[in-house]
N, C-alpha and C. Protein backbone atom coordinates (compact mmCIF):
# COMPACT_ATOMS: atom_id res chain seq x y z
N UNK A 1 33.64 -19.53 4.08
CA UNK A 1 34.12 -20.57 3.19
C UNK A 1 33.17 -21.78 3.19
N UNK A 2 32.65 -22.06 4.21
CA UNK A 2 31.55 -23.08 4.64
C UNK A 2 30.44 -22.80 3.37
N UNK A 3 29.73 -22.26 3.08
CA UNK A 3 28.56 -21.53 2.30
C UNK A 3 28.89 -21.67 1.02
N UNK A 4 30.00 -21.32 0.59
CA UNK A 4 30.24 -21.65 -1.11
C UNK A 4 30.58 -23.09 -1.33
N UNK A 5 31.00 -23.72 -0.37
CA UNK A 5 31.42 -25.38 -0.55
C UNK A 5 29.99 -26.18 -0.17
N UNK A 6 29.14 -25.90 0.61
CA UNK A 6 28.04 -26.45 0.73
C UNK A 6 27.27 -26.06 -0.30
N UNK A 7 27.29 -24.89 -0.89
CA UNK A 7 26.18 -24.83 -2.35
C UNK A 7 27.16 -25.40 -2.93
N UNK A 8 28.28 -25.70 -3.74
CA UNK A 8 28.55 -25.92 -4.86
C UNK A 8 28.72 -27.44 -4.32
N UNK A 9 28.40 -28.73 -3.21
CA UNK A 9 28.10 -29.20 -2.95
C UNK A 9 26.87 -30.10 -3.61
N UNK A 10 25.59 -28.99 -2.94
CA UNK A 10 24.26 -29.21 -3.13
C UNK A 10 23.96 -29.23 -5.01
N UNK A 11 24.50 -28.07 -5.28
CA UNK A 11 24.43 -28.26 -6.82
C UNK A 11 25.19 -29.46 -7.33
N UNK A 12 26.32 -30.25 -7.17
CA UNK A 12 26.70 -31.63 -7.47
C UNK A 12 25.23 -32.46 -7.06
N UNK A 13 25.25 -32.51 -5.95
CA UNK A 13 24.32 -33.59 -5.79
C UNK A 13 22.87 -33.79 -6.50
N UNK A 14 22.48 -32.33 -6.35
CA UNK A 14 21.23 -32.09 -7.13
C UNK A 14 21.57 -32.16 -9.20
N UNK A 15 22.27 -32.03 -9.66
CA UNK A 15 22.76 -32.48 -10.57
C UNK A 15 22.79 -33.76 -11.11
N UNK A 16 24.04 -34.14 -10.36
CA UNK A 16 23.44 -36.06 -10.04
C UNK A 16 22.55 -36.73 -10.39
N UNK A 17 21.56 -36.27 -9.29
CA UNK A 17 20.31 -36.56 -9.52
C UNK A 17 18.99 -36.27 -10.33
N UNK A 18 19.57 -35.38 -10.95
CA UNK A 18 18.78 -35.11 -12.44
C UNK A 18 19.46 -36.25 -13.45
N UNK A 19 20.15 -36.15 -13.42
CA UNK A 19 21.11 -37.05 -14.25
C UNK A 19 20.58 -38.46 -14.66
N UNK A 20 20.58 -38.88 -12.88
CA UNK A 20 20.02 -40.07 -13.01
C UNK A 20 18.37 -40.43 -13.53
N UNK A 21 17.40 -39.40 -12.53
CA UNK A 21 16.36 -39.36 -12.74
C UNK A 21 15.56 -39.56 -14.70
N UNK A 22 17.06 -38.37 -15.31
CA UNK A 22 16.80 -38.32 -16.05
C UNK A 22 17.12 -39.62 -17.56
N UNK A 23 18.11 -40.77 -17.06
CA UNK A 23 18.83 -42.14 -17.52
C UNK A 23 17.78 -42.83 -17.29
N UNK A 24 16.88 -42.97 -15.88
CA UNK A 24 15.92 -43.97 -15.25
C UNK A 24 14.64 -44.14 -15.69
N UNK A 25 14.26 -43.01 -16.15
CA UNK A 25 12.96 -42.92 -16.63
C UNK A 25 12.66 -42.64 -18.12
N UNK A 26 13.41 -42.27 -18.87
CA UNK A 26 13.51 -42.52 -20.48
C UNK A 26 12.16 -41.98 -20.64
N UNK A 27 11.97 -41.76 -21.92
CA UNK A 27 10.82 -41.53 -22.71
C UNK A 27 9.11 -41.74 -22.12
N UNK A 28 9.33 -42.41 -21.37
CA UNK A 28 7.75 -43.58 -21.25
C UNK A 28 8.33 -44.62 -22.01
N UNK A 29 7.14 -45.16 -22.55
CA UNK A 29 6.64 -46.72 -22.86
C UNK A 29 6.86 -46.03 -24.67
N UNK A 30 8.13 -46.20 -25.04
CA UNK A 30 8.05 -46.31 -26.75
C UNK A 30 7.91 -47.38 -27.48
N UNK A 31 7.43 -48.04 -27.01
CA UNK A 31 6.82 -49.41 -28.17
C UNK A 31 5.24 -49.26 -28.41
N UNK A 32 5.46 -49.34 -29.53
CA UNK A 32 3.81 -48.87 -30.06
C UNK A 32 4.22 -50.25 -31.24
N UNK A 33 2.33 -50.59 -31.69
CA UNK A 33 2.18 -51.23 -32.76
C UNK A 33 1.29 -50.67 -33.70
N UNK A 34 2.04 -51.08 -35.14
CA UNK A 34 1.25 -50.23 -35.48
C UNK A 34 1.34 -51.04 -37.10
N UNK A 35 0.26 -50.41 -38.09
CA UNK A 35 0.50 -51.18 -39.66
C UNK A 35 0.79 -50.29 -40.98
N UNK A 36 1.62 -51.14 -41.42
CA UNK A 36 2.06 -50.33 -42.63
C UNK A 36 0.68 -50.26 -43.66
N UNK A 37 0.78 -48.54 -43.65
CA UNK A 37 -0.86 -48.72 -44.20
C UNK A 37 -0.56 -48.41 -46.16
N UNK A 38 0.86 -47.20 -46.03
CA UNK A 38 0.88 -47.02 -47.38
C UNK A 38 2.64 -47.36 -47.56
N UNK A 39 2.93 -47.81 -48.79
CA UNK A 39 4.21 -47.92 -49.37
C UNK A 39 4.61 -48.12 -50.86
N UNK A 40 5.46 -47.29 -51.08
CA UNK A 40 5.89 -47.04 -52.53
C UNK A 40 7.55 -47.49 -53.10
N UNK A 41 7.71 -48.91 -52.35
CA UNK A 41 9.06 -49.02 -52.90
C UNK A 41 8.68 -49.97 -54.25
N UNK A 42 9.95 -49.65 -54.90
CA UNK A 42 11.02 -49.59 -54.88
C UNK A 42 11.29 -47.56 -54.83
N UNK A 43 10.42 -47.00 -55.54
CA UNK A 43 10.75 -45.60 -55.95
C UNK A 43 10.67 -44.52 -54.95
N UNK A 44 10.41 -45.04 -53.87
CA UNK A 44 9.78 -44.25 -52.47
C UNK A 44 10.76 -44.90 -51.40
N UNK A 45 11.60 -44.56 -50.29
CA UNK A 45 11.85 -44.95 -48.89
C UNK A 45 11.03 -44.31 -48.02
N UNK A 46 9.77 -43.57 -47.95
CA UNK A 46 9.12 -43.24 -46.84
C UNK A 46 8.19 -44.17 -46.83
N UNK A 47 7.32 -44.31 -45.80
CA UNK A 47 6.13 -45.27 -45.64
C UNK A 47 4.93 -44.48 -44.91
N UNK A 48 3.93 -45.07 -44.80
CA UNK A 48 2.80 -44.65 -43.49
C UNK A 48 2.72 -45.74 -42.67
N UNK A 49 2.97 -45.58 -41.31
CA UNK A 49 2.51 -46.58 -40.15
C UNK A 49 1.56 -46.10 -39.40
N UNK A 50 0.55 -46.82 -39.54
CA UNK A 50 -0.89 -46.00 -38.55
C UNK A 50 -1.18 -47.11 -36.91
N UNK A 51 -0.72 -45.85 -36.61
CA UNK A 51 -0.90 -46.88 -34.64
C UNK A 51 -2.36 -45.91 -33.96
N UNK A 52 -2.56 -46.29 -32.52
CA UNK A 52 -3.62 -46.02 -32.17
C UNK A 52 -4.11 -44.74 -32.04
N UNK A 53 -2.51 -43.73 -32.35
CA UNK A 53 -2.37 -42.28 -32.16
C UNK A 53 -2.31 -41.54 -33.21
N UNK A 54 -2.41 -42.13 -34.40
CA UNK A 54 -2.67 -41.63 -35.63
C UNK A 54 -2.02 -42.30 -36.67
N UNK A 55 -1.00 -41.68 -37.43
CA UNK A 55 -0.68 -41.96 -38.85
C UNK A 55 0.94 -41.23 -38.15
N UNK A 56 2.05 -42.51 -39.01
CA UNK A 56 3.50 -41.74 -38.52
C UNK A 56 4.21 -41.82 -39.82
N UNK A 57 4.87 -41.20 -40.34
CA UNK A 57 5.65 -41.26 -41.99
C UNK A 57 6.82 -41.16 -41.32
N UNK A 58 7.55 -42.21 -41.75
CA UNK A 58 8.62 -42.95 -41.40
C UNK A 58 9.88 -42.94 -43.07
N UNK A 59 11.18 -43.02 -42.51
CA UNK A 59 12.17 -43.27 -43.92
C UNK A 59 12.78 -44.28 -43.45
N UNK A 60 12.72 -45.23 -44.36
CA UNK A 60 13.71 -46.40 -44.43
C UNK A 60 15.05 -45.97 -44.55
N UNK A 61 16.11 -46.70 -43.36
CA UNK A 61 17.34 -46.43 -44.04
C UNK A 61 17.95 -47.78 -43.93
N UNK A 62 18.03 -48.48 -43.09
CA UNK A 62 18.68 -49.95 -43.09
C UNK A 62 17.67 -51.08 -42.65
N UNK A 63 18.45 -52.31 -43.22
CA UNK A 63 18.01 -53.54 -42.62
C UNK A 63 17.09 -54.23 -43.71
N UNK A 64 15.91 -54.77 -43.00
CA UNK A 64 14.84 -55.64 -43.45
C UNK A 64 14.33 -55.13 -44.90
N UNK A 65 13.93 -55.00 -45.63
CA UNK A 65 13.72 -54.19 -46.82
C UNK A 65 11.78 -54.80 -47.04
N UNK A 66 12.14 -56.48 -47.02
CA UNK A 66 10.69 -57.07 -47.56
C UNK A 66 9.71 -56.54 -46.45
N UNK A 67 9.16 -55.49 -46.53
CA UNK A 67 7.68 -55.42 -45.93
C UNK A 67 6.66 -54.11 -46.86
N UNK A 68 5.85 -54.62 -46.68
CA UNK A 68 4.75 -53.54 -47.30
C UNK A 68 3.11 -53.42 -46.50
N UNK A 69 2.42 -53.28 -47.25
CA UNK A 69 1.36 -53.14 -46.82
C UNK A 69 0.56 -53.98 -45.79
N UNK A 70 -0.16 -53.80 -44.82
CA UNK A 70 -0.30 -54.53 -44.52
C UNK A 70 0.49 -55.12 -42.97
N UNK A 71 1.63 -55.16 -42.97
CA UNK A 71 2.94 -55.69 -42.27
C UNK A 71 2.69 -54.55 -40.75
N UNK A 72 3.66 -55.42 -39.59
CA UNK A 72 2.73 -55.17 -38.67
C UNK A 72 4.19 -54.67 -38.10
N UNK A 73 4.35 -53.44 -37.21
CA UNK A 73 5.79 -52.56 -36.93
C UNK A 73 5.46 -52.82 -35.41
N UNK A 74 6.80 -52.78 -34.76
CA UNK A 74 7.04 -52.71 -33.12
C UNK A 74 7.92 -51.85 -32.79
N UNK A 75 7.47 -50.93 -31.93
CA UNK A 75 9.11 -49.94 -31.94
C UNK A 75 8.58 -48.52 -31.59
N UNK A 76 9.45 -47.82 -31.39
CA UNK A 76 9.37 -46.05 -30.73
C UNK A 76 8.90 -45.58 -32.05
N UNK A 77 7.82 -45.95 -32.39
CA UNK A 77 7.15 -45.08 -34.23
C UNK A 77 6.80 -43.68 -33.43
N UNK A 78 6.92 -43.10 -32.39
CA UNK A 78 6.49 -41.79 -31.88
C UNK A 78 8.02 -41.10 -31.38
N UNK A 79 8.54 -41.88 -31.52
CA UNK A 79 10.16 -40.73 -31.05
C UNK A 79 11.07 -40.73 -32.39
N UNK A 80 11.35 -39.34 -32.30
CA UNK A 80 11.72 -38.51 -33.17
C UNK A 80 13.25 -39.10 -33.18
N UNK A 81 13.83 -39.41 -34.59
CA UNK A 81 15.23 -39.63 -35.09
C UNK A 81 15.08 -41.09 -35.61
N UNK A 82 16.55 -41.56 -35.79
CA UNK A 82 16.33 -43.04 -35.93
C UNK A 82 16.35 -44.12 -35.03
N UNK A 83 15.07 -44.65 -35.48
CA UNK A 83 14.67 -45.86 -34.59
C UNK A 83 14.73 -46.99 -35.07
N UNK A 84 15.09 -48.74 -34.25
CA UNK A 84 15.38 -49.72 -34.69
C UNK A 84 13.49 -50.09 -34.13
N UNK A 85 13.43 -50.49 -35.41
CA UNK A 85 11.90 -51.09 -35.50
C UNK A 85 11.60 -52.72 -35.93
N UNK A 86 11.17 -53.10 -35.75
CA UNK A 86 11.01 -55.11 -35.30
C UNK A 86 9.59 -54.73 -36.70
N UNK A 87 9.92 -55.60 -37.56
CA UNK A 87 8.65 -55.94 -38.81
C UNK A 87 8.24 -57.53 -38.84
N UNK A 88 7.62 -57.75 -37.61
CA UNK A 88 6.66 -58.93 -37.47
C UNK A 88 6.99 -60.18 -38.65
N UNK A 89 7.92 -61.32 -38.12
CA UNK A 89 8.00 -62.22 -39.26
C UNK A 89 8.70 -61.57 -39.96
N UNK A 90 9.05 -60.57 -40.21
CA UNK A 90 10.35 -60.46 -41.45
C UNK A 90 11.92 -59.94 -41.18
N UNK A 91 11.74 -59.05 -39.27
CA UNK A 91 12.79 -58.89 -39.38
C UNK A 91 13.35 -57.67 -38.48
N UNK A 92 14.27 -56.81 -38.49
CA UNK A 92 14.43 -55.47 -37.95
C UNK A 92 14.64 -54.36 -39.43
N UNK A 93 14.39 -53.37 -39.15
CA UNK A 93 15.28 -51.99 -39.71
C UNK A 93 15.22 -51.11 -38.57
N UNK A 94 15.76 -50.16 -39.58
CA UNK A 94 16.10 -48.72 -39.00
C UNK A 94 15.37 -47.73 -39.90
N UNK A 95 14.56 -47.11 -39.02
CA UNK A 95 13.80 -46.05 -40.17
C UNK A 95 13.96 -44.89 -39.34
N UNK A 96 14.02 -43.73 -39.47
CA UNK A 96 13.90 -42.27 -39.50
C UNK A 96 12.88 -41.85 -39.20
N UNK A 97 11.77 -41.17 -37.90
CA UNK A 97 11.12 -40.76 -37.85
C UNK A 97 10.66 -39.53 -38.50
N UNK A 98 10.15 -39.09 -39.08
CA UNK A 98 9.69 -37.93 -39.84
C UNK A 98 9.01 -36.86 -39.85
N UNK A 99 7.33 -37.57 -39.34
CA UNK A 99 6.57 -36.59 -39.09
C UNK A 99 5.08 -37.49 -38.40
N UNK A 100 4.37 -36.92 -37.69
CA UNK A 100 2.99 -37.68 -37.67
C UNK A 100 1.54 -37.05 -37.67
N UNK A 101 0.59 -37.18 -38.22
CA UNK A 101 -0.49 -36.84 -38.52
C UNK A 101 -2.06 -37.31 -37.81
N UNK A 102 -2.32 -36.37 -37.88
CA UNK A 102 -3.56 -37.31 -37.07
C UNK A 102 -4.86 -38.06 -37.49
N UNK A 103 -4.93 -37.64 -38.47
CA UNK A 103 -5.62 -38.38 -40.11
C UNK A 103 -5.36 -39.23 -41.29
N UNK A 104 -6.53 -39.65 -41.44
CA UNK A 104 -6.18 -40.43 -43.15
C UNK A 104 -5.66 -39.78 -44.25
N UNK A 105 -6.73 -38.26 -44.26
CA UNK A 105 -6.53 -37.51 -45.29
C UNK A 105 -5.31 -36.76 -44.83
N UNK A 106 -4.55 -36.19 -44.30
CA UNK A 106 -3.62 -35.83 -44.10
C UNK A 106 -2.01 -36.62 -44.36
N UNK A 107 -1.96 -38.15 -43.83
CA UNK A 107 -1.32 -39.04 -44.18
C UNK A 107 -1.30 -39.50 -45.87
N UNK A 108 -2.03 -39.04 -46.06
CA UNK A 108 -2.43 -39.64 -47.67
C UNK A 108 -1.66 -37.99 -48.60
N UNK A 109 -1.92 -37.02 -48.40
CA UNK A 109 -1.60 -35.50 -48.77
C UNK A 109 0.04 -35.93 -48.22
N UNK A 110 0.45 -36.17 -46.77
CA UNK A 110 2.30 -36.20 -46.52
C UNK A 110 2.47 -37.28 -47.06
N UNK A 111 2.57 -38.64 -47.64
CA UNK A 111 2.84 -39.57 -48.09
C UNK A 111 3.26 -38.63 -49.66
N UNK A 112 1.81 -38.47 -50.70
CA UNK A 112 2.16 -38.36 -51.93
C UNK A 112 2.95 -37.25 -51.90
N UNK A 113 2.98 -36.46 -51.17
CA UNK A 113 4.16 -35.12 -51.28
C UNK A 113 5.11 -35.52 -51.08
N UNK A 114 6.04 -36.56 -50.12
CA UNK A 114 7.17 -37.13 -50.03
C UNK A 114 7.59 -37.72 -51.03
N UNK A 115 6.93 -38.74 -51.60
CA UNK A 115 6.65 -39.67 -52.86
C UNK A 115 6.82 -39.09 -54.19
N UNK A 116 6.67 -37.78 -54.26
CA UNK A 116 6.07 -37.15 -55.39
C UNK A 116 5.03 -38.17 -56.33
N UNK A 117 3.70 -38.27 -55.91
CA UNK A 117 3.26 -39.08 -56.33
C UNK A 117 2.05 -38.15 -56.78
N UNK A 118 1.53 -38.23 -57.97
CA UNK A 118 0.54 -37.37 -58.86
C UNK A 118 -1.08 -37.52 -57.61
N UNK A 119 -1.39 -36.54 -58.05
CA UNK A 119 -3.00 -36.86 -57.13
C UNK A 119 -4.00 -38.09 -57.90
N UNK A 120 -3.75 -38.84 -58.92
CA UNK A 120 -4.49 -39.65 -59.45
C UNK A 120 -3.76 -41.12 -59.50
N UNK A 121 -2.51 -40.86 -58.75
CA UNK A 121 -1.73 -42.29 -58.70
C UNK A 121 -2.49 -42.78 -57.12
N UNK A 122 -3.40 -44.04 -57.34
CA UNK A 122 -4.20 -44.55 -56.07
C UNK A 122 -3.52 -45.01 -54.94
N UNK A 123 -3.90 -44.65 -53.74
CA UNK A 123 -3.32 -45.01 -52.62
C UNK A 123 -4.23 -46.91 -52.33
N UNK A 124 -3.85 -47.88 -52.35
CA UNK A 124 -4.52 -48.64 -52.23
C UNK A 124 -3.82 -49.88 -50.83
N UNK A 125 -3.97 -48.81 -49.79
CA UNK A 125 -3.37 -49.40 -48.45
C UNK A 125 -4.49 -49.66 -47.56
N UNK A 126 -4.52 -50.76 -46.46
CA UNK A 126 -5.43 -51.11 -45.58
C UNK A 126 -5.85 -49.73 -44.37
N UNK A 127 -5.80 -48.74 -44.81
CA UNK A 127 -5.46 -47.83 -43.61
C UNK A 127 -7.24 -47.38 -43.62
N UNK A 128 -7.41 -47.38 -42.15
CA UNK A 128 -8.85 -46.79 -41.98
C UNK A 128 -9.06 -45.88 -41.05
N UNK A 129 -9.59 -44.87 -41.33
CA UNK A 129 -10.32 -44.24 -39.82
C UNK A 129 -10.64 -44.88 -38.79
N UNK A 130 -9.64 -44.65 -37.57
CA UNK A 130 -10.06 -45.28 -36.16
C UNK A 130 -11.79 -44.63 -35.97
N UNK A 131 -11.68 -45.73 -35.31
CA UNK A 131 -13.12 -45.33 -34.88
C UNK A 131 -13.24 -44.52 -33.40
């Protein structure tokens, strides 16, 4: 009787302690900065935010509305679902993580496909190849 109460014991405790381990240490470090490189509102809720790790296409769903190009994001732009994101001087939302890319040209191809935006409608956002 000793042997089944000490494992099913050890499995509580070791449990536990995943538990916690797993509450304590979260994600890493999800605050990234990063700039709104492309945006198409009013007719578009997705955007491009390009941080040091590439290009992230993001959906607006609440909050701050005034930002565009240019405009500077704080927030988990790398974890997947919805995230409350800080827009420098204007404010908070909530945007939807989506997808992320590791290029210009790639960000520019998932942007106008979200957008439905023709291949001759110009992307004219600050976004550049990291160096």
């Amino acid at each position: 009787m000793t042997k089944p109460l000490l494992a099913v014991t050890l499995w509580c405790v070791a449990f536990f302690l995943a538990i916690v381990g797993l509450i304590t240490s979260g994600p890493g470090n999800p605050r990234f900065t990063g700039t709104v490189v492309f945006d198409f509102k009013p007719f578009c809720q997705s955007f491009v935010v390009q941080t040091d790790k590439g290009f992230v296409l993001l959906e607006w769903e609440d909050g701050t509305l005034f930002f565009g190009e240019g405009d500077s994001i704080l927030g988990p732009l790398h974890t997947n679902g919805l995230q409350s994101l800080k827009v420098e001087g204007r404010g908070v939302m909530t945007a939807r993580f989506e997808t992320w890319v590791p290029d210009l040209a790639a960000a520019q191809q998932v942007f106008r496909e979200r957008c439905r935006l023709a291949p001759s409608t110009p992307l004219a956002g600050p976004a550049r190849e990291p160096n």
